[in-house]
Protein backbone atom coordinates (compact mmCIF):
# COMPACT_ATOMS: atom_id res chain seq x y z
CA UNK A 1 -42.50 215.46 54.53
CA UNK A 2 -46.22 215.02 53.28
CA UNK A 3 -47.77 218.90 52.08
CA UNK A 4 -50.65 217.91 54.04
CA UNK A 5 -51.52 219.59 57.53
CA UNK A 6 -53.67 216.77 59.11
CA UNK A 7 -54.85 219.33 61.90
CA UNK A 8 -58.28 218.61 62.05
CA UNK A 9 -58.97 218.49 66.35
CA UNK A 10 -62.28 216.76 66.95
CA UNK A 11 -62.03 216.42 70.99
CA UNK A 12 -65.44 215.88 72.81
CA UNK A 13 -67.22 218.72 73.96
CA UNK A 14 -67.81 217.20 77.21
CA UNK A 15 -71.70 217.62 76.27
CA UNK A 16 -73.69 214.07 76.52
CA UNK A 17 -75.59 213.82 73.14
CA UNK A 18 -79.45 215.15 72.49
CA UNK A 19 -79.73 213.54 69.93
CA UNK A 20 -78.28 212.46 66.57
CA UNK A 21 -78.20 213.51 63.06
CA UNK A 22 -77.34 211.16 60.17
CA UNK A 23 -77.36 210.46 57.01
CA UNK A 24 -80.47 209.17 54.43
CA UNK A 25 -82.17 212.49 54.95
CA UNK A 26 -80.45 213.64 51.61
CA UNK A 27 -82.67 214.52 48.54
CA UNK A 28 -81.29 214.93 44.84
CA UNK A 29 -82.74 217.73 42.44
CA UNK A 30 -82.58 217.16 38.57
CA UNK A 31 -82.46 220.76 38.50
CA UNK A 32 -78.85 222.89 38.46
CA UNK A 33 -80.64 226.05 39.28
CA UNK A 34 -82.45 224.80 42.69
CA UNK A 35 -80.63 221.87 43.97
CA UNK A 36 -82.13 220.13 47.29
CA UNK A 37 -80.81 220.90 50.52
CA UNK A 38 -79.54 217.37 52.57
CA UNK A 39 -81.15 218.14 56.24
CA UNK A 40 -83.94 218.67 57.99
CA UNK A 41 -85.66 221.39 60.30
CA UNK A 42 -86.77 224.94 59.83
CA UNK A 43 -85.62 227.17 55.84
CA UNK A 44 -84.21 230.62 56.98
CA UNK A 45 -85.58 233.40 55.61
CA UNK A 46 -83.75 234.51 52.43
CA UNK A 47 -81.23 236.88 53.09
CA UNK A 48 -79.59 239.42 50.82
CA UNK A 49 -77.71 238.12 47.43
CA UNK A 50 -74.10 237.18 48.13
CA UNK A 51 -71.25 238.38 45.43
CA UNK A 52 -70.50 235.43 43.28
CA UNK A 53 -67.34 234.98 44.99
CA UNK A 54 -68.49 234.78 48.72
CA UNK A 55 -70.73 231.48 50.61
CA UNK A 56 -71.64 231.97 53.97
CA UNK A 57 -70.55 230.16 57.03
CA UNK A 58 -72.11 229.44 60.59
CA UNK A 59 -70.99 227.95 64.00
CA UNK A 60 -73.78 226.15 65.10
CA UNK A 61 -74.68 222.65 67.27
CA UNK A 62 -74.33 221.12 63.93
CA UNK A 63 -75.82 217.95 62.69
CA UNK A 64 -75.48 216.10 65.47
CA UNK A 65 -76.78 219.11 67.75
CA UNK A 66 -74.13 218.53 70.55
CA UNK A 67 -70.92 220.71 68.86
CA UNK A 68 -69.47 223.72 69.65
CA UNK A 69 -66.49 225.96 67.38
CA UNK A 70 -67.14 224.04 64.81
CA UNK A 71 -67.73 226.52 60.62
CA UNK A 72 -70.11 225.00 58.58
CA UNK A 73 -71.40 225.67 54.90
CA UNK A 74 -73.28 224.63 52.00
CA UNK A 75 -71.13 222.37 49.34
CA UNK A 76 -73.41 221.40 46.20
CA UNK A 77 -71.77 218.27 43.85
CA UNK A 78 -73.18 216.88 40.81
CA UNK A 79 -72.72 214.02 38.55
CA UNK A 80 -70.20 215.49 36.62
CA UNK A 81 -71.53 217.29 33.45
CA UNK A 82 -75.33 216.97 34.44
CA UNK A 83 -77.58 218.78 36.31
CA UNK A 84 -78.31 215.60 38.88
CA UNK A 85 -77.20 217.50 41.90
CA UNK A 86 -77.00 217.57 45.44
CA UNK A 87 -76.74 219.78 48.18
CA UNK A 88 -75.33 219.05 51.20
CA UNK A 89 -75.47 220.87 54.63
CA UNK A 90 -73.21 221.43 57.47
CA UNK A 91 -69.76 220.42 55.92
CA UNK A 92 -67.33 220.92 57.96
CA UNK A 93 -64.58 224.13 56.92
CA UNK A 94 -61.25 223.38 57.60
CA UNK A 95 -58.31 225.53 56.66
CA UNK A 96 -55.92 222.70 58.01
CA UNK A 97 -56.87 220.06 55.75
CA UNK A 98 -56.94 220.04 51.63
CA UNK A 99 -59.95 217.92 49.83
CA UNK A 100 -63.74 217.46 49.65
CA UNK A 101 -64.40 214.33 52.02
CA UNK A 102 -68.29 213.23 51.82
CA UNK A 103 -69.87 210.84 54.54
CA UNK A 104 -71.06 207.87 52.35
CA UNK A 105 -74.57 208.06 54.42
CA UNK A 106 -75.63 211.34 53.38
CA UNK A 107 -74.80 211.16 49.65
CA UNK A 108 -77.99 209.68 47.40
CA UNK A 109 -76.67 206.89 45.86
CA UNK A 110 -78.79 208.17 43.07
CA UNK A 111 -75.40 210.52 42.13
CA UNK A 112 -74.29 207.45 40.10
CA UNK A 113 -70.64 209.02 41.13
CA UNK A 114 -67.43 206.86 39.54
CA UNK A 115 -64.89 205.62 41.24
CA UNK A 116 -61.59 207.47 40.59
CA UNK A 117 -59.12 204.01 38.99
CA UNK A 118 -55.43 203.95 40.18
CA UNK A 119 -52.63 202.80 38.24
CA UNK A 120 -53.81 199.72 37.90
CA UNK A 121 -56.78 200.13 37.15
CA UNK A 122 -58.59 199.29 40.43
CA UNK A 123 -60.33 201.86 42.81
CA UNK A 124 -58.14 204.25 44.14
CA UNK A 125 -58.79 204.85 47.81
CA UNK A 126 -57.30 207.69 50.26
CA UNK A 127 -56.92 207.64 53.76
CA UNK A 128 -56.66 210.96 56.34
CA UNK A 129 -55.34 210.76 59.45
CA UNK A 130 -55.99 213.82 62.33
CA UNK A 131 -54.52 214.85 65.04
CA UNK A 132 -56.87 213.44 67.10
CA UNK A 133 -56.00 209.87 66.04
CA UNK A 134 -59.16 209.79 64.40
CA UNK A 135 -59.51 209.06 60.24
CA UNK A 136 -61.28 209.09 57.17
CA UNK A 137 -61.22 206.07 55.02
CA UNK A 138 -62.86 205.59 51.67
CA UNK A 139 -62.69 205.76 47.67
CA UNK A 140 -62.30 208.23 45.60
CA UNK A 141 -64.64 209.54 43.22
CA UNK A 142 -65.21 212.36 40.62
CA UNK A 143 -67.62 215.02 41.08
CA UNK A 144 -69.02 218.48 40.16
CA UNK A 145 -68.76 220.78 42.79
CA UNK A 146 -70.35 224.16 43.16
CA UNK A 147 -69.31 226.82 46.40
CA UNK A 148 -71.73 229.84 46.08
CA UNK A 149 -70.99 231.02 42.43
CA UNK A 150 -67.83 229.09 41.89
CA UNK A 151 -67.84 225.29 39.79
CA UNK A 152 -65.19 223.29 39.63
CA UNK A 153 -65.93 220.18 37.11
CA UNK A 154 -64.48 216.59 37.92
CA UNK A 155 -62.71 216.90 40.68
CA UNK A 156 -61.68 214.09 42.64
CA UNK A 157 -63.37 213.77 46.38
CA UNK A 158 -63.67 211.19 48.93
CA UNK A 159 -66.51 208.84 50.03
CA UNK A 160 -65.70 208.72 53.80
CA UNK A 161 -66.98 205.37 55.15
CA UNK A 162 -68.30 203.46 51.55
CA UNK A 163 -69.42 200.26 53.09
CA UNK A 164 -68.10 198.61 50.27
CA UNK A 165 -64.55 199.04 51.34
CA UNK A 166 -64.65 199.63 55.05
CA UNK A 167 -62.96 196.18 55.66
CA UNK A 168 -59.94 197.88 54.34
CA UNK A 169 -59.60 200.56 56.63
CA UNK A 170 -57.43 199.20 58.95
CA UNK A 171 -54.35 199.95 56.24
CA UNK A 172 -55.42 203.29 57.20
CA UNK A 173 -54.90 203.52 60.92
CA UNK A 174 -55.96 201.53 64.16
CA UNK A 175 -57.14 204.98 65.56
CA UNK A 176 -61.16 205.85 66.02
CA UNK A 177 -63.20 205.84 62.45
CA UNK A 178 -65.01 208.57 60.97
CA UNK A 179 -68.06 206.44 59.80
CA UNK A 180 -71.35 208.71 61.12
CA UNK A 181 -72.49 212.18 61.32
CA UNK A 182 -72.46 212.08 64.87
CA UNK A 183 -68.49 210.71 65.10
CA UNK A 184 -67.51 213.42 62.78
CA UNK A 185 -69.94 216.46 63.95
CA UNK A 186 -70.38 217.33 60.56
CA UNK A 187 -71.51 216.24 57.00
CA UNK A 188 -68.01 216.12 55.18
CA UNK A 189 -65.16 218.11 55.71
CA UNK A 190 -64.13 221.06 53.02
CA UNK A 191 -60.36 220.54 52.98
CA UNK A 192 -59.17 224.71 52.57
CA UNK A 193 -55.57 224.90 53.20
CA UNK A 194 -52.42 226.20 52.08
CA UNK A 195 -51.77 223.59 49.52
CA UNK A 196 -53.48 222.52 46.04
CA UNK A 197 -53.49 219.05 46.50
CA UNK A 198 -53.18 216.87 49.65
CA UNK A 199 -50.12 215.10 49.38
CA UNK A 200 -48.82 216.59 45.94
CA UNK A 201 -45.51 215.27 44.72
CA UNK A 202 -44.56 213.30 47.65
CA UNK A 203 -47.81 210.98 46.56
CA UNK A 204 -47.28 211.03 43.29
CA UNK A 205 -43.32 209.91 43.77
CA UNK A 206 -43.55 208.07 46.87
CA UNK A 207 -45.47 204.29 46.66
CA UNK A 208 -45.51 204.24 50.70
CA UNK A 209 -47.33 207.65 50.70
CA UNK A 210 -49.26 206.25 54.08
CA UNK A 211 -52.48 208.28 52.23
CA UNK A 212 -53.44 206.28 48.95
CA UNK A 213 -54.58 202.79 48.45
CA UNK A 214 -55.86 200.57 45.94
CA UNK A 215 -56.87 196.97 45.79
CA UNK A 216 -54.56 194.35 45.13
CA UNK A 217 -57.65 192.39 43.49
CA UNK A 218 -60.75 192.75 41.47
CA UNK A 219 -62.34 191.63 44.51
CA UNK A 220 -60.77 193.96 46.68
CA UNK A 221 -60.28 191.99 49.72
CA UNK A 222 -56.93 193.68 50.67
CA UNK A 223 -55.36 196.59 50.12
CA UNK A 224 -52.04 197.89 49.02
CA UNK A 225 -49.99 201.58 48.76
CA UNK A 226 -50.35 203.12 45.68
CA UNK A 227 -49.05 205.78 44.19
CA UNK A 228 -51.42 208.62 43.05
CA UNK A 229 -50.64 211.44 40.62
CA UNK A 230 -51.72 214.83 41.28
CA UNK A 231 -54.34 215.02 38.61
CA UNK A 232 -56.09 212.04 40.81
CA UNK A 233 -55.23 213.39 44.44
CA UNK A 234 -58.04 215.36 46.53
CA UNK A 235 -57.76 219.29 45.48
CA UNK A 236 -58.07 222.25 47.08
CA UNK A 237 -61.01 223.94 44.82
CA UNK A 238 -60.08 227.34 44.73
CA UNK A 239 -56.97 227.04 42.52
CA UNK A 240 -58.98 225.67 40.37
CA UNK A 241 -62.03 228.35 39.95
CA UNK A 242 -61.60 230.31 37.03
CA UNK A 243 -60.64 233.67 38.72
CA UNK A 244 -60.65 234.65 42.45
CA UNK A 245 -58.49 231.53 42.94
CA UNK A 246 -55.32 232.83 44.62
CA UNK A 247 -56.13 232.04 48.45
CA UNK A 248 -59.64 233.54 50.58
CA UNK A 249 -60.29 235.06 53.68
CA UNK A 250 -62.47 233.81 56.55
CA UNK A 251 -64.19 236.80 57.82
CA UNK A 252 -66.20 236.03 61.56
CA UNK A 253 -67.82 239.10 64.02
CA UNK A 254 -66.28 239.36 66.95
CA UNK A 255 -67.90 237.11 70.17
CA UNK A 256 -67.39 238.65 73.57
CA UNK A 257 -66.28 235.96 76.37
CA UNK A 258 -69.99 235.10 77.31
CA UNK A 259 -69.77 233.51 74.19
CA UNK A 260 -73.07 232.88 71.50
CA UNK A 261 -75.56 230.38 70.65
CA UNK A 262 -74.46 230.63 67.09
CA UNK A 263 -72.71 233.12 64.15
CA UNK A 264 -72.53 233.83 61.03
CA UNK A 265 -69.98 234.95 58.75
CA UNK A 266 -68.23 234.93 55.18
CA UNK A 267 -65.66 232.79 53.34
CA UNK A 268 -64.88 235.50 50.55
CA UNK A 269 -62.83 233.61 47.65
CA UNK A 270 -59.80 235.24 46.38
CA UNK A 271 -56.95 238.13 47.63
CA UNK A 272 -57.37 241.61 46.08
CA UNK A 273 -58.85 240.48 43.33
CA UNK A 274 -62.21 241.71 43.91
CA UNK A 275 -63.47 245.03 46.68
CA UNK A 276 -64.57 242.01 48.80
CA UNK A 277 -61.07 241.12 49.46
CA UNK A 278 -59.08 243.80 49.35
CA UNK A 279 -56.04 243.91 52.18
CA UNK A 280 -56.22 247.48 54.51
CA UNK A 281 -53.05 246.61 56.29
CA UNK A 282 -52.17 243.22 57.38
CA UNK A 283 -49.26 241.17 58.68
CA UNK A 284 -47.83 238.64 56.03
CA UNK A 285 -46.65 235.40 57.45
CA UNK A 286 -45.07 233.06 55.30
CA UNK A 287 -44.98 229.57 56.16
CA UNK A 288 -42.87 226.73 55.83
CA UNK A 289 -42.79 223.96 52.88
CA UNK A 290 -45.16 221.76 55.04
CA UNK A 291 -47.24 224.82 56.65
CA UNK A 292 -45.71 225.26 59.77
CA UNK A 293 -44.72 228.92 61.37
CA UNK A 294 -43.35 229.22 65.15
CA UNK A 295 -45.51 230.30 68.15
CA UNK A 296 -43.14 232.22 70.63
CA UNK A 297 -45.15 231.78 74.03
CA UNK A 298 -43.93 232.16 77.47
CA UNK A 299 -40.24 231.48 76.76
CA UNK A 300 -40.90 228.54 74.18
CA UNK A 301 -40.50 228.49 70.25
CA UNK A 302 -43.58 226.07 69.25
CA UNK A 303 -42.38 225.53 65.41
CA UNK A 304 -45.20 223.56 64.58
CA UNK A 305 -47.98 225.96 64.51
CA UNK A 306 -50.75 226.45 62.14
CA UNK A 307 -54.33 228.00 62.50
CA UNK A 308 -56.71 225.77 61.75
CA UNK A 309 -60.42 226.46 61.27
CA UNK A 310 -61.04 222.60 61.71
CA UNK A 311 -59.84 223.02 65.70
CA UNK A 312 -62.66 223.82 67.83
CA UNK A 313 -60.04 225.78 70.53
CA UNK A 314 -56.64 226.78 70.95
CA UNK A 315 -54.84 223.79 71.64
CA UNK A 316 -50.95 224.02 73.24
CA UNK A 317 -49.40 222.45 75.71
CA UNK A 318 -49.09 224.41 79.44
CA UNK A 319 -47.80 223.12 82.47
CA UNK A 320 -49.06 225.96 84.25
CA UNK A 321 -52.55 225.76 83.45
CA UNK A 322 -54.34 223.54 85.04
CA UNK A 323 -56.51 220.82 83.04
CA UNK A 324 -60.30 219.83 83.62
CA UNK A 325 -60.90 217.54 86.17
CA UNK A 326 -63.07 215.28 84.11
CA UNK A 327 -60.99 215.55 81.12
CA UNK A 328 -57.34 216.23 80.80
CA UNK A 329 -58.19 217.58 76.43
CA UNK A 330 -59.14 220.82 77.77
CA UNK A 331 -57.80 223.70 80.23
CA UNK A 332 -60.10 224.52 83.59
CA UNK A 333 -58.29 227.85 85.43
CA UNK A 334 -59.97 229.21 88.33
CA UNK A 335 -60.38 232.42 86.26
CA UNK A 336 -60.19 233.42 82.76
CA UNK A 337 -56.68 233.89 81.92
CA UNK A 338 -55.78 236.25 79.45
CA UNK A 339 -52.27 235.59 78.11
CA UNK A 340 -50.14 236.47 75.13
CA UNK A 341 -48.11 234.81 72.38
CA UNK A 342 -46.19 235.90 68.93
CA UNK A 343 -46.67 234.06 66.06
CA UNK A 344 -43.69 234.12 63.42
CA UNK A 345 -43.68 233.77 59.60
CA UNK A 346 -40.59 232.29 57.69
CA UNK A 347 -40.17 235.42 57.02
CA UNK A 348 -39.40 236.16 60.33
CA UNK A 349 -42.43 238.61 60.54
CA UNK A 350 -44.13 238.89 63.70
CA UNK A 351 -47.74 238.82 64.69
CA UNK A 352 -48.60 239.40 68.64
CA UNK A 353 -51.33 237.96 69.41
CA UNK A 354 -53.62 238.34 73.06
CA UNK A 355 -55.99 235.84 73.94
CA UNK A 356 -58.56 234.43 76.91
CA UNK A 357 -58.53 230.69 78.37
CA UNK A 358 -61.46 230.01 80.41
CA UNK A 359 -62.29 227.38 82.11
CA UNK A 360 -64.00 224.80 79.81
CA UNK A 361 -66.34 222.85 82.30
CA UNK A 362 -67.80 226.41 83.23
CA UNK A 363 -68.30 227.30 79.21
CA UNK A 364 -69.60 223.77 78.50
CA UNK A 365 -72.29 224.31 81.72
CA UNK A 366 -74.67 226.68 79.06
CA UNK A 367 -75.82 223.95 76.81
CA UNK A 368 -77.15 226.76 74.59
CA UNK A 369 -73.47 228.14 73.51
CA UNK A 370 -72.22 227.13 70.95
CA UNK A 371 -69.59 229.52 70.08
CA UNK A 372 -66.46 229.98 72.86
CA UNK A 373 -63.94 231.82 72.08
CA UNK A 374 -61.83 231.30 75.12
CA UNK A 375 -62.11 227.59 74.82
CA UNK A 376 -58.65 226.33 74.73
CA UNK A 377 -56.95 222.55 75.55
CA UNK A 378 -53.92 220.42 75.42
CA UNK A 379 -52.00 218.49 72.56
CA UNK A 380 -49.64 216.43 73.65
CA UNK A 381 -46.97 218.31 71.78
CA UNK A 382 -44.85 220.71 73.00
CA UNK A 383 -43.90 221.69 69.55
CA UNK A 384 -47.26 222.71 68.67
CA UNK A 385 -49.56 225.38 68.76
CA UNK A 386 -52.90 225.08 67.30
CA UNK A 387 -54.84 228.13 66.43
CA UNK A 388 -58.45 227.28 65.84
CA UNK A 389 -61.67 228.27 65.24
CA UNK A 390 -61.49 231.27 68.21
CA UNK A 391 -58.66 232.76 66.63
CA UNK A 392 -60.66 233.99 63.71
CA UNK A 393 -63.57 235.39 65.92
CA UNK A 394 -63.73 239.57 65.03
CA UNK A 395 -60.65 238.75 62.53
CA UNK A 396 -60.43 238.80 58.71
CA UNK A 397 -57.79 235.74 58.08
CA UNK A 398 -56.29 235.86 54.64
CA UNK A 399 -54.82 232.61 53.47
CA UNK A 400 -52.41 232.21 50.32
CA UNK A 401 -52.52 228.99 48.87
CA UNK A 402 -49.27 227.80 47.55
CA UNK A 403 -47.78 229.09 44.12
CA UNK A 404 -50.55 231.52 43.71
CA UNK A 405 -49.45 235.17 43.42
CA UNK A 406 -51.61 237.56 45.34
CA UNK A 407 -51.25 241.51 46.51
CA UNK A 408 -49.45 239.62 49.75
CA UNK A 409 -47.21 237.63 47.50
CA UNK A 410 -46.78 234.52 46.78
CA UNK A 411 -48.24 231.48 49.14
CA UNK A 412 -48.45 229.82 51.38
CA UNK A 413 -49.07 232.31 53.75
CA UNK A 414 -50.73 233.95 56.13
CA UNK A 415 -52.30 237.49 56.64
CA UNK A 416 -54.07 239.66 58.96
């Protein structure tokens, strides 16, 4: 099995749309030290310095002004050894995915960005398929990429949606495309899983990967499976910073059930490696080869779980818990439920867990709120529990990426 935990849940919020964002508001600064900001609307006031190893995050409406769970940050990328950069807002964060993928729309084509080559010799193109049978379709390129005080030079990422090659997209799936701002809620998605690459050896051994592509032609009017080595697969950055690069911990205040119009938090790079990140006490949970641990809830071992910051809710399957009448994707109880589950490492470590469901056409009635932390739905697996964005709220989630040694040993894993 692929490394790869395609878990990114992008369900409709059940909100009709107040607008859009898109792309072509992006600017490009010449400068390394002051890079422009992509996006419009109001500069916050400056707050205090972050440590070199720390960018902030925020749940807000997002781009397209009509989301809600969804962790944004600041990604800066740069034609690679230059100082032509640009900085991009509201990328999506998701700890169930592994890669940089960039909307084509809101990148300046001024970037001048190459085109990663397969093996022979023609573009190299990846495809990422959620659970939501949504996916991301586009070539990939090389790019400088700065988080906070970390660089990473020429690192492969994707252009989601490159007009030149969307004819080709149906080798990726026959699902629903990410091709806009307002179909993906976000900017680009920052892949931060458990694994260094996306698809690793399976990609680099397998031809039929079902995730890269190249052209059969210079023309590139079809295309065909292709292997991809690792050196040329989308990365997961932090392995590759220079120290603190051993895993990170997503670090979000507590939201009571009201819920919040927005929040802000921390994505603090590294595992005991700096007093940022040290580990008080914690729960290790180790996972399997392709991420998984078990969720033991009422009576049922869901083997297939993962937490996921890229999942706007808690997403298992009930049939207890009765679904929304306009929309079967999300739960609607009479009352807020508050219920309890185990989740289980490979280890065979356990970490209970309590948590709220409320009903979802009552949160979604505050327009306002963007940030629900009893927000939960369905998944049409019974093997699977995805824990998303409201299981971090008032936690400190440590994450071990694979192969890297850390105070909580070895990844992947997880800690709390």
């Amino acid at each position: 099995m692929f490394k790869t935990v395609l878990s990114l849940v992008i369900m409709a919020a059940l909100l009709t749309a107040c607008g859009g964002g898109g792309g072509g508001d992006a600017t490009v600064s010449a400068s390394a030290g002051t890079p422009a900001s992509s996006g419009s609307g109001s500069v916050p006031a400056a707050g205090p310095a972050l440590a070199s190893n720390v960018i902030a995050v925020t749940v807000d409406r997002g781009p397209a002004g009509i989301n809600v769970n969804r962790l944004y940050t600041d990604v800066t990328i740069c034609q690679p050894g230059t100082t032509l950069c640009q900085t991009i807002n509201h990328v999506l964060v998701d700890t169930g995915s592994t890669g940089l993928r960039l909307l084509s729309g809101v990148l300046s084509p001024s970037l001048g960005l190459g085109k990663v080559a397969s093996a022979s010799g023609l573009p190299l193109l990846a495809c990422a398929r959620f659970l939501d049978n949504s996916f991301a379709w586009g070539p990939v390129v090389t790019a400088d990429i700065t988080l906070g005080g970390k660089t990473v030079a020429a690192m492969p990422v994707q252009v989601v949606a490159d007009s030149d090659f969307t004819s080709l997209a149906r080798s990726c799936s026959s699902g629903a495309a990410i091709d806009t701002v307002a179909s993906l809620g976000a900017k680009g998605i920052l892949g931060l899983g458990l694994f260094k690459e996306d698809c690793g050896a399976s990609c680099a051994n397998i031809t039929a990967n079902g995730i890269y592509f190249t052209c059969t032609t210079a023309a590139c009017t079809a295309a065909t499976a292709t292997r991809a080595s690792t050196a040329k697969q989308l990365k997961n950055p932090i392995p590759l910073f220079a120290n603190d690069n051993n895993g990170f911990v997503v670090d979000l205040p507590a939201v009571g059930s009201a819920g919040a119009e927005s929040v802000s938090g921390s994505l603090i790079f590294g595992i005991g490696t700096q007093s940022n990140n040290q580990v008080a006490s914690s729960r290790v949970l180790t996972t399997g080869a392709t991420g998984y641990f078990s969720t033991l809830l009422s009576g049922q071992s869901l083997n297939t779980s993962f937490i996921d910051t890229g999942s706007n809710g808690l997403y298992f399957d009930s049939s207890v818990i009765p679904t929304c009448s306009v929309s079967s994707s999300f739960y609607c109880p009479t009352s807020l439920l508050t219920l309890s589950a185990t989740q289980r490492g490979t280890n065979a470590v356990n970490n209970p867990v309590v948590f709220s469901v409320d009903n979802a056409l009552g949160l979604f009635a505050d327009p306002a709120k963007t940030v629900l932390p009893n927000l939960a739905g369905t998944i049409g697996d019974a093997r699977i529990f995805a824990w998303g964005l409201p299981f971090f709220y008032g936690r400190r989630v440590f994450t071990g990426i694979e192969g890297q040694p850390s105070v909580l040993g070895t990844g992947p894993l997880y800690a709390f």
